[in-house]
Protein backbone atom coordinates (compact mmCIF):
# COMPACT_ATOMS: atom_id res chain seq x y z
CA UNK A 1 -15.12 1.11 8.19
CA UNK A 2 -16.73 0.53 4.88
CA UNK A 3 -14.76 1.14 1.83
CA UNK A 4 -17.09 3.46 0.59
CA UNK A 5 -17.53 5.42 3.92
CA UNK A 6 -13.70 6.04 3.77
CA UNK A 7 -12.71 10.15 3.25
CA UNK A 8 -9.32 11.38 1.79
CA UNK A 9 -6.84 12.49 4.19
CA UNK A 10 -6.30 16.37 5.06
CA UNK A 11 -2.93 17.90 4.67
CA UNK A 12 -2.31 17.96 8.26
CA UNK A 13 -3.52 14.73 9.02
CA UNK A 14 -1.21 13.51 5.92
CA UNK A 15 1.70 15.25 8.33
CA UNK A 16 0.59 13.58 11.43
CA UNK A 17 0.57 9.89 9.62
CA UNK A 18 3.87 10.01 7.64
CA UNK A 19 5.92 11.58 10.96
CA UNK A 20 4.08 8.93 13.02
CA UNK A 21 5.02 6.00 10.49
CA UNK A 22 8.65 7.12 10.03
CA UNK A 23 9.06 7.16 13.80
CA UNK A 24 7.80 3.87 14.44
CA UNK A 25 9.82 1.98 11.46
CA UNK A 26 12.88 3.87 13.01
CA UNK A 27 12.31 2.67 16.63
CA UNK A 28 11.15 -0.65 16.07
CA UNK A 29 13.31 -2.11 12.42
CA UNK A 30 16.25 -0.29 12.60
CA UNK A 31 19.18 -1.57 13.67
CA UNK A 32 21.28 1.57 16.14
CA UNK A 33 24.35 -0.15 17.82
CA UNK A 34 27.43 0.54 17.13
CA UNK A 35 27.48 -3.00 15.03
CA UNK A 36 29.17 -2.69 11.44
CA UNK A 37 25.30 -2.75 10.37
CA UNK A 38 24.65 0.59 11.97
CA UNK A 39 21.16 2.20 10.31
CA UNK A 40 20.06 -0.84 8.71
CA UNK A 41 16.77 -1.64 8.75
CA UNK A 42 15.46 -4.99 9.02
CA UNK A 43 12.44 -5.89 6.74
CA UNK A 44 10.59 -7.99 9.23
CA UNK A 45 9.78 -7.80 12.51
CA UNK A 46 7.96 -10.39 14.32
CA UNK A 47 5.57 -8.28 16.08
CA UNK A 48 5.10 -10.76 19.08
CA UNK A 49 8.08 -11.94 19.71
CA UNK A 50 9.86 -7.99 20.30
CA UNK A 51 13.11 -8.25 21.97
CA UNK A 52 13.73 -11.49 21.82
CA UNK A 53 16.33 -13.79 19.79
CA UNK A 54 14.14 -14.31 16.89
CA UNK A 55 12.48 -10.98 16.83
CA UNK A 56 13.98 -10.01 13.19
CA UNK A 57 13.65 -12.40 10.33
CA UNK A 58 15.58 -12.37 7.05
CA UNK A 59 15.25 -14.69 4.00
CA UNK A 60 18.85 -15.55 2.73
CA UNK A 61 17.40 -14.62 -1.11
CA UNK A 62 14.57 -11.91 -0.02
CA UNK A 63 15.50 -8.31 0.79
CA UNK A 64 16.38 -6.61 4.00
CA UNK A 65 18.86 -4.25 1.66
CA UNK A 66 15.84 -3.76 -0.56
CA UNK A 67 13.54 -2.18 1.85
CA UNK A 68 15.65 -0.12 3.74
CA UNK A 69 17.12 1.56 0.30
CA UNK A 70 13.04 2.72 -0.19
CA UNK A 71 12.89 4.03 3.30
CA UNK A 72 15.71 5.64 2.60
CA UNK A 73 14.08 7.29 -0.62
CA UNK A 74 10.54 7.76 1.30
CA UNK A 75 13.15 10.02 3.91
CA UNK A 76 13.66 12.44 0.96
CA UNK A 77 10.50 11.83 -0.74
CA UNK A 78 9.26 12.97 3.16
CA UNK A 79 11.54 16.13 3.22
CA UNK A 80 10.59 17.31 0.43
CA UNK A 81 7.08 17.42 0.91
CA UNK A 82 7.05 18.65 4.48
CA UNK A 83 10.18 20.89 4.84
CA UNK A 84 11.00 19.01 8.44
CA UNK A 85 14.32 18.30 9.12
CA UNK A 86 13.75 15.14 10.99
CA UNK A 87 13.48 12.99 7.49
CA UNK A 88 16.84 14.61 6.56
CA UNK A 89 18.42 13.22 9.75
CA UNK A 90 17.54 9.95 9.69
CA UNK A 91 18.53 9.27 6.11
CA UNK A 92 21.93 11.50 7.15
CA UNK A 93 22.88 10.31 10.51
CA UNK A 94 21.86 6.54 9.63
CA UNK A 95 20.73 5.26 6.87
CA UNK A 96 23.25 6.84 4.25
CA UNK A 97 26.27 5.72 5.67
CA UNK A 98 25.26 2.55 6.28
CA UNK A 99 24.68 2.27 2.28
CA UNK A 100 27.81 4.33 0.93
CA UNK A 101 29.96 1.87 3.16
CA UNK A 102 29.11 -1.27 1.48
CA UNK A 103 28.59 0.45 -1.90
CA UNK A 104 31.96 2.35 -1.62
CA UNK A 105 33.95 -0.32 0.33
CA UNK A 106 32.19 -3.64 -0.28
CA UNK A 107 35.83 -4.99 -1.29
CA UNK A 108 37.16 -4.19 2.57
CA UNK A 109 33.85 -6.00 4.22
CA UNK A 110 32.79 -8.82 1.65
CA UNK A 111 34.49 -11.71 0.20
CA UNK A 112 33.93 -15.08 -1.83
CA UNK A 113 36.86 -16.65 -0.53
CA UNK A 114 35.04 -19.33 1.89
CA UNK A 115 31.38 -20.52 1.16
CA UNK A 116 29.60 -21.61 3.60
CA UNK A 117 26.23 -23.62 2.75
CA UNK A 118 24.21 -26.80 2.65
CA UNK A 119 26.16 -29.36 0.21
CA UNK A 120 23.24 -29.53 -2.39
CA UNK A 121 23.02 -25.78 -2.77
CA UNK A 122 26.19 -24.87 -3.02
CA UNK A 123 26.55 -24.56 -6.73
CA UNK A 124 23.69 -22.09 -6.41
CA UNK A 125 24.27 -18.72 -8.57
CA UNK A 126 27.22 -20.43 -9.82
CA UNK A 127 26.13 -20.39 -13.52
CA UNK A 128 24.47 -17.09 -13.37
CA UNK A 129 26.18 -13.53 -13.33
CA UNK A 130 23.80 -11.19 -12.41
CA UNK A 131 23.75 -12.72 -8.59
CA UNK A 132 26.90 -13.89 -6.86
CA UNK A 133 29.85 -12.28 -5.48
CA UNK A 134 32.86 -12.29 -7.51
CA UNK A 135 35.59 -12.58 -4.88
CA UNK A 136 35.85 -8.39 -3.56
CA UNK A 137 34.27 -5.87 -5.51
CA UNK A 138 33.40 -2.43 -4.79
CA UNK A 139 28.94 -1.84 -5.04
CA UNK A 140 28.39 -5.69 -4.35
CA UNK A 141 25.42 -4.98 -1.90
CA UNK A 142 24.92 -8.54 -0.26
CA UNK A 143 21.12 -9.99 0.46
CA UNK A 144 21.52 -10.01 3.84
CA UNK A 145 24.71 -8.55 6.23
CA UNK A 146 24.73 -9.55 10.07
CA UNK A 147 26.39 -10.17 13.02
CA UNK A 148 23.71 -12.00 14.78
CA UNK A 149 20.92 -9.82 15.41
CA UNK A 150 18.53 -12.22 12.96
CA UNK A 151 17.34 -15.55 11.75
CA UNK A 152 17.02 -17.18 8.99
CA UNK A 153 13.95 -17.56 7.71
CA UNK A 154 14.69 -20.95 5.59
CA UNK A 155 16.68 -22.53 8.55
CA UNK A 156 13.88 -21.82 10.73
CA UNK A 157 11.39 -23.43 8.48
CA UNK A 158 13.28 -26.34 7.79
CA UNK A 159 15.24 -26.74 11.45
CA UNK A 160 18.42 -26.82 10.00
CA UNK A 161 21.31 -24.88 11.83
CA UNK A 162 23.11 -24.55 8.50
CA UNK A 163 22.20 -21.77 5.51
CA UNK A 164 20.62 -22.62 1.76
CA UNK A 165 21.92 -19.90 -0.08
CA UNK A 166 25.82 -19.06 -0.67
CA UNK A 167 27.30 -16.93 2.33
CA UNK A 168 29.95 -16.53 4.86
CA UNK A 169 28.81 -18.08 7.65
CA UNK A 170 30.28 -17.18 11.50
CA UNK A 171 28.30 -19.94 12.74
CA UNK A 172 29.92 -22.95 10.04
CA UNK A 173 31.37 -24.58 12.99
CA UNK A 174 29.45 -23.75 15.86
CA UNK A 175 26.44 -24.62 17.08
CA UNK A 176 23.38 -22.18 16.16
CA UNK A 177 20.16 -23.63 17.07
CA UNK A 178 18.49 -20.29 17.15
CA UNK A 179 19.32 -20.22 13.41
CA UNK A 180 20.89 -16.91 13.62
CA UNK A 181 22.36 -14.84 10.40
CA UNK A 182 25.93 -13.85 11.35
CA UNK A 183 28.30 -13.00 8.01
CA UNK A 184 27.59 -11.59 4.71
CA UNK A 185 25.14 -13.25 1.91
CA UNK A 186 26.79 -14.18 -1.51
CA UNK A 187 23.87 -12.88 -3.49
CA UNK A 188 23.04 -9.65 -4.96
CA UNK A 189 20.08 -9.02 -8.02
CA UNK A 190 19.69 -6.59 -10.60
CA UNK A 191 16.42 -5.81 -8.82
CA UNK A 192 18.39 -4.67 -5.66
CA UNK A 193 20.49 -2.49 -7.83
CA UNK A 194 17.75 -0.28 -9.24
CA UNK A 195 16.18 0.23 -5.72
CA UNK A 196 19.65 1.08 -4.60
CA UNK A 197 20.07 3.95 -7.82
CA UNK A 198 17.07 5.44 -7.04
CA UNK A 199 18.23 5.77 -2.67
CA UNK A 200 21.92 7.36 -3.75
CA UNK A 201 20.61 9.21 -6.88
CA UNK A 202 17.32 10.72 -4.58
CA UNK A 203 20.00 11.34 -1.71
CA UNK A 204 22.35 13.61 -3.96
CA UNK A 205 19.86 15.61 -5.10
CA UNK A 206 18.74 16.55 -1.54
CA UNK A 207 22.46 17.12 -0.69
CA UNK A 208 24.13 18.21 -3.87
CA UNK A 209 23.58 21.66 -3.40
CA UNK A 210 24.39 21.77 0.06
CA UNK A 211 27.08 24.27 1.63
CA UNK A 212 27.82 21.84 4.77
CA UNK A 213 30.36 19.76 4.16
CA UNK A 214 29.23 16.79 5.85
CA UNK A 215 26.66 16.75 3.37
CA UNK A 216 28.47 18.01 0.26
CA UNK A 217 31.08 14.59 1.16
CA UNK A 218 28.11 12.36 1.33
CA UNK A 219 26.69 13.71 -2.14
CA UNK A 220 30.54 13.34 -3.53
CA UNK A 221 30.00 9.54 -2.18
CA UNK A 222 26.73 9.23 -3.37
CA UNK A 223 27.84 9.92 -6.71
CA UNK A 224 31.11 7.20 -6.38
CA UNK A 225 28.18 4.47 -5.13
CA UNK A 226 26.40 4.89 -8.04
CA UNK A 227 29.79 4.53 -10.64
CA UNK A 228 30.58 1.42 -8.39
CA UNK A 229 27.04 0.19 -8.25
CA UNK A 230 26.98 0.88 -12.71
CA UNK A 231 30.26 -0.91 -12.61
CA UNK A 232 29.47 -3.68 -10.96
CA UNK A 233 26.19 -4.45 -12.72
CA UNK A 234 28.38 -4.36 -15.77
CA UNK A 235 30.44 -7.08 -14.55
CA UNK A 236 28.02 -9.19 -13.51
CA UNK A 237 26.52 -8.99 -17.06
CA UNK A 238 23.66 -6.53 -16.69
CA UNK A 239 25.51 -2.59 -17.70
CA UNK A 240 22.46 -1.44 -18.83
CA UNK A 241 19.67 -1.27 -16.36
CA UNK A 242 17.91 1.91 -16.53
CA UNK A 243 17.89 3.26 -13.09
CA UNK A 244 21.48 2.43 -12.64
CA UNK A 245 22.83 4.19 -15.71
CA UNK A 246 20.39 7.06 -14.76
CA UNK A 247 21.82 7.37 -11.44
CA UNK A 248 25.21 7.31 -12.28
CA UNK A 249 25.02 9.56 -15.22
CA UNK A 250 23.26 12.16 -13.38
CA UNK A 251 25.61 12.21 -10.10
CA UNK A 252 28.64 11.80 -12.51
CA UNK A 253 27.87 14.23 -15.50
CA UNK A 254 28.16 11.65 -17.84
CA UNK A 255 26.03 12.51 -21.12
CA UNK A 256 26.98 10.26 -23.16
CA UNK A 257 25.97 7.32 -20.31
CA UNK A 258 22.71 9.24 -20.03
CA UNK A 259 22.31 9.15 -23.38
CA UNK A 260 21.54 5.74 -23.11
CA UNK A 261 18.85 6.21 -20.78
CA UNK A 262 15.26 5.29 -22.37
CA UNK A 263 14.01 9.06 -23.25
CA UNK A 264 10.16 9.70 -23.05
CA UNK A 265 9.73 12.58 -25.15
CA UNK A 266 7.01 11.34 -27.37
CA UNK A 267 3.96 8.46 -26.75
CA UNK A 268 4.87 5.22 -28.21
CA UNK A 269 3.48 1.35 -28.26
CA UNK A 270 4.76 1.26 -24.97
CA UNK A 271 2.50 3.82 -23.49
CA UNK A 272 -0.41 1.69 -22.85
CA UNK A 273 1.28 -1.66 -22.86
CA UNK A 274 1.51 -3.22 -19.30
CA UNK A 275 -0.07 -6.09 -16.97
CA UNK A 276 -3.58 -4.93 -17.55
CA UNK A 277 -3.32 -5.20 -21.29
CA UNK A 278 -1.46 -8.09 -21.60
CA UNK A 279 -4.26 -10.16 -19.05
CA UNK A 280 -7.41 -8.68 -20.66
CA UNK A 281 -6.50 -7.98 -24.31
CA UNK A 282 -3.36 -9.26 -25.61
CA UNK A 283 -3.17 -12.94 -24.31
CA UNK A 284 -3.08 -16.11 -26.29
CA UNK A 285 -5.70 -18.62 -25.32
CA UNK A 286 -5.86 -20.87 -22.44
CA UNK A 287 -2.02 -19.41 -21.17
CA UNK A 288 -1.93 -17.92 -17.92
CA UNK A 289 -1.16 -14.46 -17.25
CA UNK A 290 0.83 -13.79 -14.21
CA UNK A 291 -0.77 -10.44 -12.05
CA UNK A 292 1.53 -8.02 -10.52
CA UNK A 293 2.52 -8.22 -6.84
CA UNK A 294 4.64 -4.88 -6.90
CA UNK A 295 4.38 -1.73 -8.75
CA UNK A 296 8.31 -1.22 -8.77
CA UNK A 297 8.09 -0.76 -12.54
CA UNK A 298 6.28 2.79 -12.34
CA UNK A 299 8.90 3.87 -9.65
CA UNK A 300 11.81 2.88 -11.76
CA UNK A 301 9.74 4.44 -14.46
CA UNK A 302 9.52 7.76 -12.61
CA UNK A 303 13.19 8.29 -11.64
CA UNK A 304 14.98 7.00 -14.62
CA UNK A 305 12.82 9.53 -16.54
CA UNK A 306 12.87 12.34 -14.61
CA UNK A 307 16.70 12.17 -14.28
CA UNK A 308 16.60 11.54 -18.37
CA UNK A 309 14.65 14.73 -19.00
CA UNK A 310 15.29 17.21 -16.34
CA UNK A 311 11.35 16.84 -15.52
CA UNK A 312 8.06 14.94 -15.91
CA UNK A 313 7.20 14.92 -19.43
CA UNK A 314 3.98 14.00 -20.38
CA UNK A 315 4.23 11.33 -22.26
CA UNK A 316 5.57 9.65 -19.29
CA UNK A 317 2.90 11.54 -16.78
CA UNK A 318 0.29 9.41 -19.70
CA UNK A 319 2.18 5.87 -19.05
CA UNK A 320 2.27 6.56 -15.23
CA UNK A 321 -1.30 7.39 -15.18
CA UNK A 322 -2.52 4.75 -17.45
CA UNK A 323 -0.23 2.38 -15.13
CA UNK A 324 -1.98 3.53 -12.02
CA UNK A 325 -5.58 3.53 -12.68
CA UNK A 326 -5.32 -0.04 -14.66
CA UNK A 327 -3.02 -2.35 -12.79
CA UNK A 328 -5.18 -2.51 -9.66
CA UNK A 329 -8.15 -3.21 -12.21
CA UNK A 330 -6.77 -7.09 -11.88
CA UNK A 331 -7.72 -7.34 -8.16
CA UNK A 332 -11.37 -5.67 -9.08
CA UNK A 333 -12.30 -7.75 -11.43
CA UNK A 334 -10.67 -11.20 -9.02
CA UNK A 335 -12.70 -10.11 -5.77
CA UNK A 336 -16.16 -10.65 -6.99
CA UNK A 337 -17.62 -10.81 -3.16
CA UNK A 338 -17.06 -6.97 -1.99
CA UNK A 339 -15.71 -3.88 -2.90
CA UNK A 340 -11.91 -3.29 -2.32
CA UNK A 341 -10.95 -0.40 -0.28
CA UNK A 342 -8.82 2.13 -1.33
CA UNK A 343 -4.43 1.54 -1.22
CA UNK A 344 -5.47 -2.62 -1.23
CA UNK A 345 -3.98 -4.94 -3.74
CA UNK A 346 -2.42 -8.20 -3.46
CA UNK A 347 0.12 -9.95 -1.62
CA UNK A 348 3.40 -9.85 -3.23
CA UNK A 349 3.96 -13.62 -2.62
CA UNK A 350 1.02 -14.93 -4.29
CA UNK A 351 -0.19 -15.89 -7.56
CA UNK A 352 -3.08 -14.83 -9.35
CA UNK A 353 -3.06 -15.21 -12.95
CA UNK A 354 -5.65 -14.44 -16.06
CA UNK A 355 -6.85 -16.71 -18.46
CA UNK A 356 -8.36 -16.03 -21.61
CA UNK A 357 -8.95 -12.55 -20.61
CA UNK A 358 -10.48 -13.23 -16.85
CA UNK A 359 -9.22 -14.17 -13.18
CA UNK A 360 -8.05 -17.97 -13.39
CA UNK A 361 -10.94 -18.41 -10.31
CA UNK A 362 -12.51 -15.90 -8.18
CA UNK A 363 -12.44 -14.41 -4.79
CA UNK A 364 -16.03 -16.07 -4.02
CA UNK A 365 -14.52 -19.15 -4.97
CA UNK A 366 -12.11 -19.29 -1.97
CA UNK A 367 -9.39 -20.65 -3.15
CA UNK A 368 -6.55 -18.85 -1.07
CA UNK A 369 -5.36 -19.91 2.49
CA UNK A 370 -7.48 -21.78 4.76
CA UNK A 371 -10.40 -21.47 1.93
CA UNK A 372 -10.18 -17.91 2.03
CA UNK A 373 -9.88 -15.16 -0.84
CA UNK A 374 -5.81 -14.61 -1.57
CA UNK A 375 -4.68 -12.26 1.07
CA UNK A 376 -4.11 -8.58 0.63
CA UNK A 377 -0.18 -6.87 0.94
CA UNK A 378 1.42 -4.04 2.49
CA UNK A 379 3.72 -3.70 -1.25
CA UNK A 380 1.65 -3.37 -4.89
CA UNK A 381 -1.04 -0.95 -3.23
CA UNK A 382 1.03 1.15 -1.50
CA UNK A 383 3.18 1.68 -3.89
CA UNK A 384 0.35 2.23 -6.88
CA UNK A 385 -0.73 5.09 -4.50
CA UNK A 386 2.56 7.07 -4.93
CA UNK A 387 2.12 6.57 -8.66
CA UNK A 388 -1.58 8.14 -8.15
CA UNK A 389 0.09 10.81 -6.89
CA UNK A 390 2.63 11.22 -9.49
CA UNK A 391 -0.32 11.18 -11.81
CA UNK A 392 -2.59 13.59 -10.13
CA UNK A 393 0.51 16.51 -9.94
CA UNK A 394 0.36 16.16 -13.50
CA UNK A 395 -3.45 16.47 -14.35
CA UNK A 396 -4.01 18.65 -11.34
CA UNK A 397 -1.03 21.12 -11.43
CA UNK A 398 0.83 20.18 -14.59
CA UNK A 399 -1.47 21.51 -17.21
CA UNK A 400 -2.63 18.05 -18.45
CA UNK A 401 -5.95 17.54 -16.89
CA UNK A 402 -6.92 15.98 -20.33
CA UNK A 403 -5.35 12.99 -19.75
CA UNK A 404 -7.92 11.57 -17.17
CA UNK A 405 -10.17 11.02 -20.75
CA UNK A 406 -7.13 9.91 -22.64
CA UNK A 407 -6.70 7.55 -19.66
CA UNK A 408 -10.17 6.42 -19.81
CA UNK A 409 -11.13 6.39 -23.55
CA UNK A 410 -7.76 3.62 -23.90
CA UNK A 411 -9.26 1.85 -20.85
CA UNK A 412 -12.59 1.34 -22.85
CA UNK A 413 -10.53 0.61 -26.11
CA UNK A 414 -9.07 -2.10 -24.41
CA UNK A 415 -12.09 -3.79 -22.72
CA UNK A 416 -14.65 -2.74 -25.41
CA UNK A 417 -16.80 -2.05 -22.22
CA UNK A 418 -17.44 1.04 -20.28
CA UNK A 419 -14.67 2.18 -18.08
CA UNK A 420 -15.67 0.65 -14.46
CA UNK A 421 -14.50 4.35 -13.28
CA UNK A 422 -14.96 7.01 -16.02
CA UNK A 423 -13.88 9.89 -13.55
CA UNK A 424 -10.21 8.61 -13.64
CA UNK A 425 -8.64 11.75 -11.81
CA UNK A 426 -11.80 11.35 -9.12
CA UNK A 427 -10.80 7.68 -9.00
CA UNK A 428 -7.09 8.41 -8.46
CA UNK A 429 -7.92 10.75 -5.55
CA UNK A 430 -9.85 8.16 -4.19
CA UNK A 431 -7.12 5.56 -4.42
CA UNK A 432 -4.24 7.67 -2.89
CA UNK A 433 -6.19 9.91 -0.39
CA UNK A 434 -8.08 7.29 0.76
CA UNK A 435 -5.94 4.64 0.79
CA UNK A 436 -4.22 6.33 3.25
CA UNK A 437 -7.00 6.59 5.74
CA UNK A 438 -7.92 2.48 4.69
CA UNK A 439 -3.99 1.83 5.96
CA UNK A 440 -3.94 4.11 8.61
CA UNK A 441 -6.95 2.24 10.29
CA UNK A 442 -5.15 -0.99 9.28
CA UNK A 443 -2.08 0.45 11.34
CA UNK A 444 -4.36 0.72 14.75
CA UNK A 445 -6.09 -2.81 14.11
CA UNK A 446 -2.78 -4.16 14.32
CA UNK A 447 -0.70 -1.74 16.03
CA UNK A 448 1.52 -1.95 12.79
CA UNK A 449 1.74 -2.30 9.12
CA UNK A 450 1.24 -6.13 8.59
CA UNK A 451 3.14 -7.81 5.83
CA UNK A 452 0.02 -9.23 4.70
CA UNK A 453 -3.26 -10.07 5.45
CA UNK A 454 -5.04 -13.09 5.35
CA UNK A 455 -1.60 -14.71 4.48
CA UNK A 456 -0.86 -18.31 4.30
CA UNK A 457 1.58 -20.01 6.67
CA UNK A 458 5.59 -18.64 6.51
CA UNK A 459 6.67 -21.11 9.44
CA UNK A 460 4.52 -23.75 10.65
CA UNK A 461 2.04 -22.55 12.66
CA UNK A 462 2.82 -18.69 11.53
CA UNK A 463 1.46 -16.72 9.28
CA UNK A 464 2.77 -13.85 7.02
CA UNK A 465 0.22 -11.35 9.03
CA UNK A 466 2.62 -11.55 12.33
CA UNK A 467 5.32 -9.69 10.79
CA UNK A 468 5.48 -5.83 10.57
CA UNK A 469 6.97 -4.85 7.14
CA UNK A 470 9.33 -2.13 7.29
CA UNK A 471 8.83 -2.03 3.23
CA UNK A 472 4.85 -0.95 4.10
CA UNK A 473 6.04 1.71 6.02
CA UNK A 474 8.26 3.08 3.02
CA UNK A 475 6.15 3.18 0.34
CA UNK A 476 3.19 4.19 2.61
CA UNK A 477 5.75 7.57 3.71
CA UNK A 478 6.17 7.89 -0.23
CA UNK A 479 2.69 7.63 -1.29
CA UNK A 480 1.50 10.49 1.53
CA UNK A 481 4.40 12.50 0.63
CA UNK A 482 3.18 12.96 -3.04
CA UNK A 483 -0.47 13.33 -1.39
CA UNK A 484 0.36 16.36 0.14
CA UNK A 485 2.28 18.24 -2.53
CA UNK A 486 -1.05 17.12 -4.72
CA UNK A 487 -2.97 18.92 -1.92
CA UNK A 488 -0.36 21.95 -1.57
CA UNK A 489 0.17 22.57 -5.33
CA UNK A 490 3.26 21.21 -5.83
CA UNK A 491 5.00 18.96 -8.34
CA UNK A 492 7.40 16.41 -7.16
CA UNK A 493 9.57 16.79 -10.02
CA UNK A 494 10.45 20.20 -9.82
CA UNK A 495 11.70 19.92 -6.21
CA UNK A 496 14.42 18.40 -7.21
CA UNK A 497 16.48 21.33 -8.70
């Protein structure tokens, strides 16, 4: 289907798609032993090779912990849209626990005390705080945690039976030829920290008000993961990331912590400052510009602020707008030889970068994989799409419809050329509702929700396209979610009281 033959998904068919992606993530990434690991959920999933050895792949420095923590949030982000209780059961019965444990009891399941790693790398972290353990801490949240039910993506690649990141390794004296992932990972990130505020901060507010006390004691331990989770940023040398504080002020009551929390209560500099300016407008010449390959920024954005202010304000509704109509600008203006569907952007794991104001070459040049354009991802459009939505509540059913011509009349400021879209509200509907009918018909080409397309090689012979992304599935839940309360009249923000 052509990208301009696409229409914007109904309410019911935005039901239908977010119950059918949330039930195939569950049955096919996450993990539902009775292992330690119980409700994780892998991040990729080797379509073909489904229930065998190899099926699940982790990189030792990539982020399994990442993408189930927004599933997690797209569970809430799901129940609050919809009202069904299914969402509210799989975060409860499976993927909250699994969380609180290591956030709450990380010193009783992960140590420093042996490393086990390839001789050269073993010094890796060492001289930077913000990403290895330090011996047992309480909300250390490892890379990876396994007890054999994955790979490694780097000892695959390289055929070599022993890891090349910091970890504790089951397999340090035994043979492992099928490269399996059985121990803990040494490595955590500040990035990992903020997706993990956002899961335990959206998870109490579902539960905090809750008169069943299975769920009043896992809001009471949501709120002690996100103290441990503030504490132990602060010892590994990073105490003031926003999401973080925001998380554990709000659980915790702490004012004075929140205090500290970047406030958005009037339009600054900062408004309209962000990848699209500083690649069109404010470069220096001949430097490259780097593009984005997620839009985790505007999420942080979102739930630091809201949690900050009680609500949306709209100086922050501006920025997320502004955010959402211009960052995907970049991948316009780079494929020169069609139109791009709705929902597409990049993939995260490639480069393209601006000169002087323009794409450093263009998609008709072919200078991606196999002489292709660079391939498309199942990460930076999805996730622009739930910021679309954010920003459509607020023109459509926030009172500030006059920010579509704010939006566009800075667009055209920037450029000094007509804004390629001058309806930006009509353009944003067209991006989220849309995009959700271009992924949905991605979903039955595949039969899942493809890391990327048009990807490069990940293992010789293999290529990033085989692997279902459980992250896709996430922000793709998220993104419909905020569809629907667009199409139903509702505001995100004020669900939350």
């Amino acid at each position: 289907m052509k990208a301009d033959e696409l229409k914007p998904f109904t309410a019911d068919e935005t039901r239908a798609f977010m119950r059918q992606l949330c039930d195939f993530a569950v049955e096919h990434h996450m993990k539902r032993d009775d292992s330690p690991q119980r409700g994780m959920m892998y991040e990729y999933l080797w379509w073909k090779k489904r229930g065998q050895p190899d099926q699940f792949i982790q990189g030792e420095a990539l982020d399994t912990m990442h993408d189930g923590a927004w599933f997690a949030n797209a569970m809430v982000n799901a129940r609050r849209a919809t009202g069904d209780a299914h969402y509210k059961q799989v975060l409860v019965e499976w993927q909250l626990p699994f969380y609180l444990k290591m956030l709450n009891h990380s010193t009783e399941l992960f140590s420093a005390d042996r490393v086990d790693v390839r001789d050269e790398a073993r010094e890796t972290w060492k001289n930077s705080k913000e990403w290895l353990l330090q011996g047992r801490e309480n909300g250390f949240v490892p890379y990876w945690w396994d007890n054999g039910g994955s790979v490694s993506l780097e000892m695959m690649g390289k055929k070599s039976e022993r890891p090349f990141f910091p970890c504790t390794n089951d397999f340090a004296d035994k043979s492992n030829a099928e490269f399996r992932l059985s121990g803990w990972s040494h490595g955590s990130s500040n990035h990992l920290a903020q997706d993990l505020a956002i899961l335990v901060q959206q998870a109490w507010v579902m539960l905090s008000g809750s008169s069943d006390p299975q769920e009043k004691k896992l809001a009471e331990e949501c709120a002690l993961a996100a103290k441990n989770l503030q504490e132990c940023r602060a010892r590994h040398g990073s105490g003031n990331i926003q999401d973080v504080m925001a998380a554990c002020a709000l659980l915790n009551g702490d004012a004075d912590l929140m205090k500290k929390v970047e406030a958005w209560d009037k339009e600054s500099a900062r408004t309209f400052q962000n990848h699209f300016t500083r690649a069109v407008r404010d470069f220096k010449p001949g430097q490259k510009v780097g593009t984005p390959g997620f839009a985790d920024d505007a999420m942080y954005l979102y739930y630091a602020g809201v949690a900050r202010h009680g609500t949306l304000t709209r100086p922050l509704a501006l920025k997320l707008a502004f955010d959402a109509f211009t960052q995907p600008l970049l991948w316009q203006m780079y494929r020169d030889d069609a139109p791009v569907p709705p929902g597409i952007n990049r993939f995260d794991l490639t480069t393209l970068n601006f000169v002087d104001g323009r794409p450093e070459h263009l998609a008709s040049q072919r200078r991606g994989p196999r002489g292709k354009p660079l391939p498309i991802g199942s990460r930076m459009g999805p996730q622009n799409m739930a910021a679309c939505g954010w920003a459509l509540q607020a023109m459509t059913h926030g009172g500030w419809p006059e920010i579509s011509t704010q939006v566009r009349a800075k667009v055209e400021e920037v450029t000094q050329k007509p804004c390629p879209h001058p309806d930006v509200k009509a353009w944003l509907e067209r991006e989220l509702g849309c995009g959700l009918r271009t992924w949905q018909n991605i979903f039955k080409e595949h039969g899942y929700i493809p890391t990327g397309i048009g990807c490069q090689s990940v293992l010789p012979g293999v290529a990033w396209d085989e692997f279902s992304d459980n992250g896709g599935y996430a922000h793709l839940i998220t993104a419909a979610s905020m569809w629907l309360m667009n199409l139903e009249g509702k505001r995100d923000w004020e669900l939350w009281k």
